[in-house]
N, C-alpha and C. Protein backbone atom coordinates (compact mmCIF):
# COMPACT_ATOMS: atom_id res chain seq x y z
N UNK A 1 -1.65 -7.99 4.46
CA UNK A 1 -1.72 -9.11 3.59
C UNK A 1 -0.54 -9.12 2.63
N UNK A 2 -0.85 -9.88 1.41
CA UNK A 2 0.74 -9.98 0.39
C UNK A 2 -0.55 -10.00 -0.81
N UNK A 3 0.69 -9.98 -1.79
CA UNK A 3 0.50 -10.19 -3.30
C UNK A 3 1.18 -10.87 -3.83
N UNK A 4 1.05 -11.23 -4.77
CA UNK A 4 2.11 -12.54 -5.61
C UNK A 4 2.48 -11.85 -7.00
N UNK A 5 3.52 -11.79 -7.35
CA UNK A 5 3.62 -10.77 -8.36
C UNK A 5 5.19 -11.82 -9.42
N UNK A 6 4.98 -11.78 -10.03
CA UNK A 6 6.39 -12.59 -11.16
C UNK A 6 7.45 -11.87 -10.97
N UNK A 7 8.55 -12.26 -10.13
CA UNK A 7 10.05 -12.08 -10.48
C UNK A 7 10.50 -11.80 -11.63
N UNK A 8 9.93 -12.18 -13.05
CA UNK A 8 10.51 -11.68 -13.91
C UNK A 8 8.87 -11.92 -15.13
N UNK A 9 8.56 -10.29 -15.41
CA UNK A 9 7.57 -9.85 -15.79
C UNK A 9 7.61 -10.84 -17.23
N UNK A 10 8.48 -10.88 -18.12
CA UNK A 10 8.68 -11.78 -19.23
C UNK A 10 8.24 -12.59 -19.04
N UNK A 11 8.43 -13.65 -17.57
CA UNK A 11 7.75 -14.99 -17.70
C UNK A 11 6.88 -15.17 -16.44
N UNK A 12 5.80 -14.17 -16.43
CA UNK A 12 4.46 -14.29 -15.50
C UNK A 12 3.99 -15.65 -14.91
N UNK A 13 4.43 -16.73 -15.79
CA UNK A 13 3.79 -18.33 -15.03
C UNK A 13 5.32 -18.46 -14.08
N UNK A 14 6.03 -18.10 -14.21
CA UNK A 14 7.44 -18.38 -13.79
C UNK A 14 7.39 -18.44 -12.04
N UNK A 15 8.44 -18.20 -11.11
CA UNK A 15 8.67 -17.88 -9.85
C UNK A 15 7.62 -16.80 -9.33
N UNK A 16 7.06 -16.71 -8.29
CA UNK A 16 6.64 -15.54 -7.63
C UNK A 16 7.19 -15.12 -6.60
N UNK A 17 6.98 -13.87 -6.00
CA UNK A 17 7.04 -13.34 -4.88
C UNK A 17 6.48 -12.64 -4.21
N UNK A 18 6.15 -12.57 -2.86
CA UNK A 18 5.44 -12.33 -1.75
C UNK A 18 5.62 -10.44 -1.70
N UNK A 19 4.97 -9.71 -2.23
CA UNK A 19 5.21 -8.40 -1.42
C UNK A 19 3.74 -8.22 0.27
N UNK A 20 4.21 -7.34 0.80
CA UNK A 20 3.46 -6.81 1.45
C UNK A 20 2.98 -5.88 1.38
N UNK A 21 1.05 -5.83 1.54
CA UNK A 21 0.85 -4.85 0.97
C UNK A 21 -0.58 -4.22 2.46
N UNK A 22 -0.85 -3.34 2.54
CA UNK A 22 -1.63 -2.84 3.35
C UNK A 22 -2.69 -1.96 2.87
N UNK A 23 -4.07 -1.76 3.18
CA UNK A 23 -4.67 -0.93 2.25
C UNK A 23 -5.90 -0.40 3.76
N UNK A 24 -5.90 0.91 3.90
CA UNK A 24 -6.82 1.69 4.98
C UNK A 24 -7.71 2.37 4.34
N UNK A 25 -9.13 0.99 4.50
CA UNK A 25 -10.07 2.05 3.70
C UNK A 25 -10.69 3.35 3.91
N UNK A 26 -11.15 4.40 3.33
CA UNK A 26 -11.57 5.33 2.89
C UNK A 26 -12.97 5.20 4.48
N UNK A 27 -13.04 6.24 5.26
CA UNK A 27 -14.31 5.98 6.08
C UNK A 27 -15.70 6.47 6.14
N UNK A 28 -15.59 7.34 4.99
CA UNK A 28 -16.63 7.60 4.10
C UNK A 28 -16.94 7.48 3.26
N UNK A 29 -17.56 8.60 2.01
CA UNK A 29 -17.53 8.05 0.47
C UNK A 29 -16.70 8.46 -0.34
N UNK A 30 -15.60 7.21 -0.58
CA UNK A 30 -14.58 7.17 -1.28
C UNK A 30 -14.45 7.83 -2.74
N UNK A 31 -13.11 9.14 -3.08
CA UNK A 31 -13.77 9.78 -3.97
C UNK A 31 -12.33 9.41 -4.81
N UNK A 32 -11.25 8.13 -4.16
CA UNK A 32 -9.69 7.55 -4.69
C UNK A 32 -8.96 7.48 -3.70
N UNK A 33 -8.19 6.72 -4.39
CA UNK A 33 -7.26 6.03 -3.69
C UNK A 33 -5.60 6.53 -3.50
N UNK A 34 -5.03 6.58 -2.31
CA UNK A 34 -3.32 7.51 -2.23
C UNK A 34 -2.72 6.13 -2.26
N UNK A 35 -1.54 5.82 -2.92
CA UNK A 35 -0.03 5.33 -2.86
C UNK A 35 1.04 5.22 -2.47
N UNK A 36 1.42 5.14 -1.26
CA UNK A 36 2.08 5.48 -0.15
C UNK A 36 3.76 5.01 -1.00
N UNK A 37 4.20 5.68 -1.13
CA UNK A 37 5.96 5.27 -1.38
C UNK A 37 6.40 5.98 -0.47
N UNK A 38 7.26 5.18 0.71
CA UNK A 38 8.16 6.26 1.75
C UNK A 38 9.50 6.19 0.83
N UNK A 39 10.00 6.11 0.04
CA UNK A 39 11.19 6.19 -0.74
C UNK A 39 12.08 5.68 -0.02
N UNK A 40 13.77 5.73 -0.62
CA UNK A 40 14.38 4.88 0.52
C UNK A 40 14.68 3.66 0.44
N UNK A 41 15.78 3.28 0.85
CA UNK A 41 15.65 2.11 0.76
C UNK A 41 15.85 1.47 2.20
N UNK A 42 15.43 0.28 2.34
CA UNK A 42 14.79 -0.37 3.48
C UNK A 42 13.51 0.36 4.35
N UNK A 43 12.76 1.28 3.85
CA UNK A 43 11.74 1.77 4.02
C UNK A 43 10.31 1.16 3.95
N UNK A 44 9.63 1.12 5.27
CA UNK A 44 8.49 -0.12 4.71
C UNK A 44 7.21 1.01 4.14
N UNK A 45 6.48 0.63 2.70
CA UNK A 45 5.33 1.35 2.91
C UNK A 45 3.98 0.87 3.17
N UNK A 46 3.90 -0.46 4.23
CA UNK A 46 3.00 -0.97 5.08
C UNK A 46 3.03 -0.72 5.93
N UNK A 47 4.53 0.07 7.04
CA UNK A 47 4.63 0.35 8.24
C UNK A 47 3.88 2.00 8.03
N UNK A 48 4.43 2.71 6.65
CA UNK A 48 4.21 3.99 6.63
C UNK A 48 2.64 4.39 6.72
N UNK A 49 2.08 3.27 5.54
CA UNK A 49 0.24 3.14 5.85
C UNK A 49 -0.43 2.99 7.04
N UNK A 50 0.04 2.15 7.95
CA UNK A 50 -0.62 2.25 9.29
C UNK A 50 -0.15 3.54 10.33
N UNK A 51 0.77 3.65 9.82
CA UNK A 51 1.38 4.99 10.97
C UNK A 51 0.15 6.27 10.31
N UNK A 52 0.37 6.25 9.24
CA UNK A 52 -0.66 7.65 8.35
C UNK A 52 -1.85 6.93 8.77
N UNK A 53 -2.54 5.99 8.34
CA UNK A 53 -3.97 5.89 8.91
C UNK A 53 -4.09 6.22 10.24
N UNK A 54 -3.06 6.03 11.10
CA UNK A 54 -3.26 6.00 12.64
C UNK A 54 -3.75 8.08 12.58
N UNK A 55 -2.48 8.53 12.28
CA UNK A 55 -2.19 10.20 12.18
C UNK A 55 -3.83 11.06 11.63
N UNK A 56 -3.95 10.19 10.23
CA UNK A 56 -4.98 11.17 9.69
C UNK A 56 -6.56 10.74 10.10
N UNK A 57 -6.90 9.72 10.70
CA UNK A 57 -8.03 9.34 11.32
C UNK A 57 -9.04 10.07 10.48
N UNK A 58 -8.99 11.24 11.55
CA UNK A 58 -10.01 12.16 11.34
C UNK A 58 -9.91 13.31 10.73
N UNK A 59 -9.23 13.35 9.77
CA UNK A 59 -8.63 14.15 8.28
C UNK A 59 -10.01 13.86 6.73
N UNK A 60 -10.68 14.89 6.29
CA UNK A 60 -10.62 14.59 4.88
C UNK A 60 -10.41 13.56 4.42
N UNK A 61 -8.57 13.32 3.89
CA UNK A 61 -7.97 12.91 3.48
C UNK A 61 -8.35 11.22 3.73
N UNK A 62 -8.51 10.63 5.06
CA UNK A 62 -9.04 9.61 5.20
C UNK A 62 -9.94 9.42 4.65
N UNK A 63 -11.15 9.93 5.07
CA UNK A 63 -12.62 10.16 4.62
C UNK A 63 -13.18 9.95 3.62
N UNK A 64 -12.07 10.43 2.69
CA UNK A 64 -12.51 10.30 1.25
C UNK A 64 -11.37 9.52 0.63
N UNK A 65 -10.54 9.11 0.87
CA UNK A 65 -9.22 8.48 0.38
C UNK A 65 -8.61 7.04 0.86
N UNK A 66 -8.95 6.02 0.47
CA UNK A 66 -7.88 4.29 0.40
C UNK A 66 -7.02 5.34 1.07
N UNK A 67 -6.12 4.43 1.32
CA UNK A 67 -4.49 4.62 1.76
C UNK A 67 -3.49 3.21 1.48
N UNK A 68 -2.77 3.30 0.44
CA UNK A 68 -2.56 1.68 0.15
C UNK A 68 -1.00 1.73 0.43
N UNK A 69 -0.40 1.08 0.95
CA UNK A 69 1.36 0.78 0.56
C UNK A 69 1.37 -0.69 -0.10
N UNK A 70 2.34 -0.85 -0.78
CA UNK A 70 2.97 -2.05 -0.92
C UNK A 70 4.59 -2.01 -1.21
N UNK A 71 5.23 -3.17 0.07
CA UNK A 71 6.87 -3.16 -0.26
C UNK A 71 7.20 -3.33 -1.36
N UNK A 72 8.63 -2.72 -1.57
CA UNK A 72 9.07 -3.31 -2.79
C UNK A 72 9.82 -4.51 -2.40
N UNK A 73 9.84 -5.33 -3.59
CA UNK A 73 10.46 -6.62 -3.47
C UNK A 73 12.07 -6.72 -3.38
């Protein structure tokens, strides 16, 4: 999905822009949420969230943990 977020935080009614953002919920009982930054630049961290949800499936880490990216703009 996306988010709409102000180009320029000073004027919030102003321009927006589209990030992309991905979020792999937790497949048990959720105990928080991880933040995916692949650092980098031209690095997606929506591509990085689905690749890690794919990897940790059946990890803990899933189990109990969101998995969220969102690009930077």
């Amino acid at each position: 999905g996306t988010v709409a977020v102000p180009i320029d935080y000073a004027k919030p009614e102003g321009a927006q822009a589209q990030l992309a953002v991905l979020k792999v919920p937790a497949s048990g009982s959720r105990i928080g949420v991880l933040v995916v930054n692949p650092g980098g630049p031209g690095a997606s961290a929506v591509d990085t969230v689905a690749s890690m949800g794919a990897a940790l499936a059946d990890t803990d880490i899933l189990r109990h943990f969101d998995l969220v990216g969102i690009d930077p703009r």
